[in-house]
Every structure is written in C-alpha cells, then in structure tokens.
Protein backbone atom coordinates (compact mmCIF):
# COMPACT_ATOMS: atom_id res chain seq x y z
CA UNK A 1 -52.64 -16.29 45.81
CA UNK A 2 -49.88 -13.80 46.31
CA UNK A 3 -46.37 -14.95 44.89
CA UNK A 4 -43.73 -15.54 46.98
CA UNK A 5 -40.39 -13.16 46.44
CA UNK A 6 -38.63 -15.90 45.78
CA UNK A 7 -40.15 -17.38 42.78
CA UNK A 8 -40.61 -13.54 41.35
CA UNK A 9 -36.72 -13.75 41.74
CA UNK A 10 -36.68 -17.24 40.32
CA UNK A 11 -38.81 -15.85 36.90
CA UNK A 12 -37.23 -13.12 36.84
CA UNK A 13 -33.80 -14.82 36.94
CA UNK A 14 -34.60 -17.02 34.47
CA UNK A 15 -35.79 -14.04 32.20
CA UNK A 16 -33.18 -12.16 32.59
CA UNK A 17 -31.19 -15.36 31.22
CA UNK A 18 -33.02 -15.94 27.88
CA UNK A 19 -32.28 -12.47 27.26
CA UNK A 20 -28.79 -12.90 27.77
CA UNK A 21 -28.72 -15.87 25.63
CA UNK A 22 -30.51 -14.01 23.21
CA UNK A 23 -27.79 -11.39 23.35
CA UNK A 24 -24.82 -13.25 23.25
CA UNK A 25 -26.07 -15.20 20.36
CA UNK A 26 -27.04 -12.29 18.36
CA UNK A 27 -23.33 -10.72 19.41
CA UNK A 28 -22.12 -14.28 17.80
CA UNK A 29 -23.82 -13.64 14.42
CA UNK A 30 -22.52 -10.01 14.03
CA UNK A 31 -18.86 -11.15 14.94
CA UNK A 32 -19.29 -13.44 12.47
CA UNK A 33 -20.57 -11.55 9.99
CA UNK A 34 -17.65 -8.91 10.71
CA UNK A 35 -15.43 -11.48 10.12
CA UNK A 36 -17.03 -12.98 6.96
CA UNK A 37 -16.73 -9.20 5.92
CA UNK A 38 -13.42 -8.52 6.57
CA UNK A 39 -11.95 -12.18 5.27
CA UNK A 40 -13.27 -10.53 1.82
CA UNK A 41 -12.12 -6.94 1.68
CA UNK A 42 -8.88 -8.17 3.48
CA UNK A 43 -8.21 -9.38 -0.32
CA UNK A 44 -8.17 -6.31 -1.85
CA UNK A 45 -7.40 -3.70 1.22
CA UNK A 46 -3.84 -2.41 0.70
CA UNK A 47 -2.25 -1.76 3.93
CA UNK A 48 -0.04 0.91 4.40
CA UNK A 49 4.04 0.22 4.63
CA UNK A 50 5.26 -2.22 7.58
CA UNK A 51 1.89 -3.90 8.39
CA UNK A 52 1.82 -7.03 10.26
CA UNK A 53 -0.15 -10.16 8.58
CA UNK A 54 -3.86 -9.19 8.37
CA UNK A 55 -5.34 -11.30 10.85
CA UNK A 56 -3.38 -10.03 13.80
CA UNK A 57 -3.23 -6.44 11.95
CA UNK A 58 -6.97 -6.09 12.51
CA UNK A 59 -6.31 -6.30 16.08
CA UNK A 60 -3.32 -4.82 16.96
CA UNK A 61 -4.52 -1.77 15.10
CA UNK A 62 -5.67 1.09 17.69
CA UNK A 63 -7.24 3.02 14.89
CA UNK A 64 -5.60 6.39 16.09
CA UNK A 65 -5.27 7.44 13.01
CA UNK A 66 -1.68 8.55 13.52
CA UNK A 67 -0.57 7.25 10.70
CA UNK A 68 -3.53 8.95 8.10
CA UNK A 69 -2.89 12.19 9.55
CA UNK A 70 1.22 12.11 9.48
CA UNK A 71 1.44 11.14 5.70
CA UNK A 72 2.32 14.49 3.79
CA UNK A 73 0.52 12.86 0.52
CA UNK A 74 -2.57 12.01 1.97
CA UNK A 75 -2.07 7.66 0.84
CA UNK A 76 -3.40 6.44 3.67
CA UNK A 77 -7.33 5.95 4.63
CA UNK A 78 -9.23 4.48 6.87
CA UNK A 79 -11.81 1.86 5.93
CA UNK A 80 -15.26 1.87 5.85
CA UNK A 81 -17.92 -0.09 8.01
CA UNK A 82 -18.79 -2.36 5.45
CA UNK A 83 -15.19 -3.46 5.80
CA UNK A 84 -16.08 -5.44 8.88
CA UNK A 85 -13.65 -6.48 11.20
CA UNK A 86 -11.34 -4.07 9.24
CA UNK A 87 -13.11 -0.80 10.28
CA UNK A 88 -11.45 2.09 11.12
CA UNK A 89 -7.86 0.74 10.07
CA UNK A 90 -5.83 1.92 7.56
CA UNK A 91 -5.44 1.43 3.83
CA UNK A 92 -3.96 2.55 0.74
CA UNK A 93 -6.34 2.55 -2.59
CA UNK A 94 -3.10 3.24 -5.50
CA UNK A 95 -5.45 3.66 -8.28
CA UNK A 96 -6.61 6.93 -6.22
CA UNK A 97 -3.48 8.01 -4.46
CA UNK A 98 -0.47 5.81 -4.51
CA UNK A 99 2.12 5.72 -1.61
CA UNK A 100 5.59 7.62 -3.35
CA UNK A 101 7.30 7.45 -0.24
CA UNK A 102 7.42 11.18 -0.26
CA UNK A 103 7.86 11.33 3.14
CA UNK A 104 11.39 9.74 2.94
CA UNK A 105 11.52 8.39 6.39
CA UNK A 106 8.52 5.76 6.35
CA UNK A 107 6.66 8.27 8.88
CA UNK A 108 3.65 5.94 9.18
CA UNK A 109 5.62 2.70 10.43
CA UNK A 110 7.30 5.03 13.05
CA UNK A 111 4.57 6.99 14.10
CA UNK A 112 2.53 3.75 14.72
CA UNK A 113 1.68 2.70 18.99
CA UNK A 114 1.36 -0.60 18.33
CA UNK A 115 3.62 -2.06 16.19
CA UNK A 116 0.76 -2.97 13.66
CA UNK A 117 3.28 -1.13 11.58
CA UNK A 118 6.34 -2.79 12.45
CA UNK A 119 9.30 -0.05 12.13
CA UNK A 120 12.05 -3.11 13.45
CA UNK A 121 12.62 -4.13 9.66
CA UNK A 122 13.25 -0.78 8.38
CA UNK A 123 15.35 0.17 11.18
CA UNK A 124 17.61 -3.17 10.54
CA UNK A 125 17.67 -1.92 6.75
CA UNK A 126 18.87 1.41 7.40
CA UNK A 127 21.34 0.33 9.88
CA UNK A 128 22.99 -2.54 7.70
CA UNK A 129 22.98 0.01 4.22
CA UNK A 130 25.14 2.48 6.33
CA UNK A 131 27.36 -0.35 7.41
CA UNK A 132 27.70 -1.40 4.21
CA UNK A 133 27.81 2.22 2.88
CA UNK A 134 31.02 2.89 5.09
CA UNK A 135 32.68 -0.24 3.99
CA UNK A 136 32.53 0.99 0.72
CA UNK A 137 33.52 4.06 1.27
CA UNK A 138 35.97 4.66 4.33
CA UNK A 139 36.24 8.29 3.58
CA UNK A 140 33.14 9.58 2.64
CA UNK A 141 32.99 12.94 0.66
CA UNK A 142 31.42 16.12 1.17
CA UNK A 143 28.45 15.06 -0.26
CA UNK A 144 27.65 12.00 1.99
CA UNK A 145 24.08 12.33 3.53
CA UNK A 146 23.42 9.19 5.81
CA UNK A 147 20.13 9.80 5.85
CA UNK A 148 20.12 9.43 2.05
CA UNK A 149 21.53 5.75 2.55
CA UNK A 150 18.96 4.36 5.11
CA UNK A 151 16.47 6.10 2.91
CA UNK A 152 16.77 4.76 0.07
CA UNK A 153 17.56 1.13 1.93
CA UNK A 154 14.12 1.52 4.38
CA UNK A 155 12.23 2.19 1.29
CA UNK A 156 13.16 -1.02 -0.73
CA UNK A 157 12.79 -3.15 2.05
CA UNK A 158 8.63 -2.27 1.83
CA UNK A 159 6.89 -5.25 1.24
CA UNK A 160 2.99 -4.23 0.92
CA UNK A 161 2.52 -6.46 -2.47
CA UNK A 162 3.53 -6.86 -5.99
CA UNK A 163 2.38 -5.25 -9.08
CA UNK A 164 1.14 -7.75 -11.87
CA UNK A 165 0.38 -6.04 -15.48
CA UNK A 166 -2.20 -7.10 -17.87
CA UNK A 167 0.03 -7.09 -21.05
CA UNK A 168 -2.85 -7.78 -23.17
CA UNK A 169 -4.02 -3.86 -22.62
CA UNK A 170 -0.76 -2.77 -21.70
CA UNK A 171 0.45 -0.16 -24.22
CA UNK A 172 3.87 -0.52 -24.41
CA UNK A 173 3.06 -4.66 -25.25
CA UNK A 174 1.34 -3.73 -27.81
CA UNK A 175 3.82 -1.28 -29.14
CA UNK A 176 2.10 1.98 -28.65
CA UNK A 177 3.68 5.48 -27.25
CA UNK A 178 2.18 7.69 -24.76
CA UNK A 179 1.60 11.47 -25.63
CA UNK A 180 -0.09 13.86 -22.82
CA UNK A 181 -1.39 13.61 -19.12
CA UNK A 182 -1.95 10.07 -17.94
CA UNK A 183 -4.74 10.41 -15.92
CA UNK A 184 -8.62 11.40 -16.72
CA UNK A 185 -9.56 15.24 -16.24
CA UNK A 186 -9.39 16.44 -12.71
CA UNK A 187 -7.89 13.60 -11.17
CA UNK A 188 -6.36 14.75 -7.75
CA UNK A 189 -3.50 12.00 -7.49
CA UNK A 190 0.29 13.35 -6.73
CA UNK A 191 3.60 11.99 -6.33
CA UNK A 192 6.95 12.79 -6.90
CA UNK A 193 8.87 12.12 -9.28
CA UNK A 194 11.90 10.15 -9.15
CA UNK A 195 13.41 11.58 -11.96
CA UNK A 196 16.99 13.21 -10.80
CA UNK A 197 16.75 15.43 -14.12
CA UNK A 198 13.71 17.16 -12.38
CA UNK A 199 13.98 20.50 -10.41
CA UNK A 200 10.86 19.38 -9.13
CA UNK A 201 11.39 17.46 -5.58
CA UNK A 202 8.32 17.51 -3.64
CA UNK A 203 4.67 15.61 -4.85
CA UNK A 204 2.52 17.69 -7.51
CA UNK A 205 -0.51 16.75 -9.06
CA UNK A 206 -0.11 13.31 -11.83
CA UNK A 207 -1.49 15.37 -14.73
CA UNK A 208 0.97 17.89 -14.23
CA UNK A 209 3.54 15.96 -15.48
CA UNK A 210 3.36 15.66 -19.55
CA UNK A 211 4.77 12.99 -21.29
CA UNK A 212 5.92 12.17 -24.84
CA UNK A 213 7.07 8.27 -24.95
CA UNK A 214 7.59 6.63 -28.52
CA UNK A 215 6.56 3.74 -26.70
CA UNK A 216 4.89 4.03 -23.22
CA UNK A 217 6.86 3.42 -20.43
CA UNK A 218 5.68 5.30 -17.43
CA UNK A 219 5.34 2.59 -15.03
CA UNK A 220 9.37 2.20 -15.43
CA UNK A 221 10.75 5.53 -15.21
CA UNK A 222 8.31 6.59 -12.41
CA UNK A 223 8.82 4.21 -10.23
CA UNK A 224 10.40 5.68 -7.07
CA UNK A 225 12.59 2.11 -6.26
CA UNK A 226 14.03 2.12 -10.14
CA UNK A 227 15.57 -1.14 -11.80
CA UNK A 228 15.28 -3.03 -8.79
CA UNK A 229 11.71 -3.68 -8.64
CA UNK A 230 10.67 -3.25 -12.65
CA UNK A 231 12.12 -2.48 -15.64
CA UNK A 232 11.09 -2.91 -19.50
CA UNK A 233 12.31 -6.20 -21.00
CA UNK A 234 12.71 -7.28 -24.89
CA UNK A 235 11.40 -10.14 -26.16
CA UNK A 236 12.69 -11.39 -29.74
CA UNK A 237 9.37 -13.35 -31.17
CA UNK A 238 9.82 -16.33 -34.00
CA UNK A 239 9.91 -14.08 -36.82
CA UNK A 240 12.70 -11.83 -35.22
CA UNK A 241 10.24 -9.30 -34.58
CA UNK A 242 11.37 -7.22 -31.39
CA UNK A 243 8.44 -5.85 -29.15
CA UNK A 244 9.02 -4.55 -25.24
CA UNK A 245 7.56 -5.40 -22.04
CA UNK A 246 7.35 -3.72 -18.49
CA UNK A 247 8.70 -6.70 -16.17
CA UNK A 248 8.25 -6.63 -12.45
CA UNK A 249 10.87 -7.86 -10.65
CA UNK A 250 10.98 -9.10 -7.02
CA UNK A 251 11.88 -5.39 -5.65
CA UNK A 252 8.73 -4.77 -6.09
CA UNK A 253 7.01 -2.92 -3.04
CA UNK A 254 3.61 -2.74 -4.06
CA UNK A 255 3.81 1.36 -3.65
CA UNK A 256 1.07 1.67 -6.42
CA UNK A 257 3.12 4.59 -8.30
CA UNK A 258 2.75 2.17 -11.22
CA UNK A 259 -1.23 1.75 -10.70
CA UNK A 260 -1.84 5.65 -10.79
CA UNK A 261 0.05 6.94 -13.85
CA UNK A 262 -0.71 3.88 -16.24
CA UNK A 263 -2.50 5.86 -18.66
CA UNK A 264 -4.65 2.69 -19.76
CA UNK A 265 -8.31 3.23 -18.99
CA UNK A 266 -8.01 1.44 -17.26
CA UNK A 267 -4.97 0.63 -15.36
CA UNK A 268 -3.00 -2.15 -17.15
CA UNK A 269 -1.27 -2.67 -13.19
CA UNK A 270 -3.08 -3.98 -10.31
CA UNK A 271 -1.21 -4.51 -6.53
CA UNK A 272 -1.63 -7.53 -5.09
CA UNK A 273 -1.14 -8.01 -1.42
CA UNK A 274 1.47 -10.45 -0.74
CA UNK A 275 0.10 -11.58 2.50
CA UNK A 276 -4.03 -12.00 2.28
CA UNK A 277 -5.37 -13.44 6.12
C-alpha cells in the first residue's frame, strides 16, 4: 500500500528530531569538555595586563588579536586549541618572553574592543599620580614629563599575579653569586632594562646583558617596578649567621621579568595568577 504524505512527513519529522537530539547532545559534551579544558589551563594561562576575571574574560574576548600584534616585545600569544574554552585569547608565558612594559603606555589594555582588557584602572592611576604629582610640585621644572608620571603610576597598578620563589634553589638563599648570561644558549627572550645607569633604553636580547653578582640578585635589580614590588631581605639566623633573600612584596605585578632572567635551571620564580576562574 502506498504511504500517505502525511505519515512520510510524520517519519520524517520525527527523524529529523533524533538527529537533532543527537546533535545538541553531542554539542553538550564538547562544551563541556571545552570547559573542563579551559577550568585547567585557566590555572596556569597568564593573561596579559588589565584582564577581567577569567570566566567572563573567555567571553568578552573577540580574539582580534589587537593586542598580540600592538606589543613591540612580542609578550603576548594566543592560546592553543587544547586550551578549550580559552582558544584564540591571549596569554603571556614569562619563562619565554616576559611582559617589561616596554611599551610604556600599557598599549594592549588600550588597544583592546572589548574591555576584556579593562584600560578604566590605569586611566584612574595615571590621572590621580599627576594630581598628586602637581601637589607636590606646584612649579614643575624643565624636566617634568607627565607622561613619565602616569607611566610609571599605570604600570604599578598591573595586577596579572604575584611572583613566589623557591628559596630552596634560589641562589642568592643559598649564598651563591651569579657570573655570565642568565639564560641557556640561544634563548630569544628581551627586555629592557630598568637600570638608569644604562645607555641602553629600548628591549635587547636577555643574554646580552652580562652579569657579575657576588651574590645573585637579578630578580631585584631587573625588575622594571623596583623596591615596590621585591627587594632582597636579610635574615640574621640563631648563630648570628647573616644570609639574604629576594622578598616579594605586594607591588608585585606578575610581569614575569623575574621568571626570565633567574639564571636557576630552572627558574627559582614562578607567576601565579591572582585571580584563577
């Protein structure tokens, strides 16, 4: 007997929704999976200055890439697909290439069409340091450079996580000096130096710079924030022995300038991220 048209349509409906089903559930296990993913890397995924907490960051990021493409020291990449949920946004790996704020004006945050780099902080910071600047100093001298000020302001107000150091491999814990390039043979890493005794002002390669430290202390002096965020502390033990310490202190951005020139193999510093999901 010849089907009807109707009950064609009615199998065919009916098909059609088991294969939807089918669909949607299988969409349900890869979002899922995504997620599982990214709740793992977004442990250990740096994210680049100004970024938003990681669970609406994954969404509010666009992944334009603005923000790889505008920094002048090539920090910021863009993860992987086994990153899950997190693919295609951007992150900084310091061990690799640390953020040095080279760029001076937090380029990244501004350039950013979504706010998943907030800029509003920094913009408060500079603001309130040149306030604060001209209080200080009604008649500023020929010298002055505002943009200096907010600079320097913007770039301690970076919160992207903390630096914690594993004195038990740490050199300068364990009393040792520092003599050469800190990094392994053709390592690609640069930054610049915040060292005001340096003609040097723009990022070259980390080997480049030689050291000769009594007792290491690299992660100090190179630090582009300074004092603020970690400086080397003495500890007097029970027997009056005196042995030093790098200390991280709360201005602490999480750049990673630290990470890369530890020359501990490896790194005595990790960053962690201050804000995980």
């Amino acid at each position: 007997m010849k089907k009807s048209d109707s009950e064609i349509n009615r199998r065919q409906f009916l098909k059609n929704g088991a294969f939807a089903v089918a669909a949607i559930g299988a969409v349900g296990v890869g979002v899922n999976y995504l997620r599982k993913l990214n709740e793992e890397n977004a442990l250990t995924l740096l994210r680049p200055p100004g970024a938003i907490l990681e669970d609406e960051f994954i969404y509010a990021c666009i992944k334009c890439g603005l923000c790889v493409q505008i920094c002048p020291i090539e920090a910021v990449k863009l993860a992987g697909i086994s990153d899950g949920l997190s693919y295609g946004t951007p992150y900084i790996d310091p061990l690799a290439q640390a953020c040095d704020f080279s760029c001076d004006a937090m380029q990244c945050v501004e350039t950013c069409p979504t706010a998943a780099l907030d800029f509003i902080p920094f913009k408060k910071a500079g603001e309130d340091a040149l306030v604060e600047y001209q209080k200080a100093n009604p008649t500023p001298g020929p010298d002055y450079n505002p943009f200096i000020v907010q600079s320097q302001s913007m770039k301690a107000t970076t919160k992207m996580g903390i630096a914690v150091i594993d004195h038990s491999t740490c050199l300068a814990r364990n009393g040792k000096g520092f003599k050469g390039s800190p990094r392994e043979d053709g390592f690609k890493g640069i930054y610049r130096s915040p060292n005001p005794k340096r003609e040097e002002r723009k990022a070259s390669p980390v080997n480049d710079h030689i050291f000769n430290r009594e007792l290491c202390d690299l992660c100090v002096t190179e630090c582009p924030i300074g004092e603020i965020a970690i400086i080397m502390e003495e500890k007097i033990r029970g027997n009056g022995e005196s042995i030093w310490r790098p200390m991280v202190l709360e201005g602490c951005t999480g750049c990673g300038v630290c990470v890369m020139v530890c020359p501990s193999t490896p790194s005595s510093i990790i960053i962690e991220k201050l804000e995980m999901i």
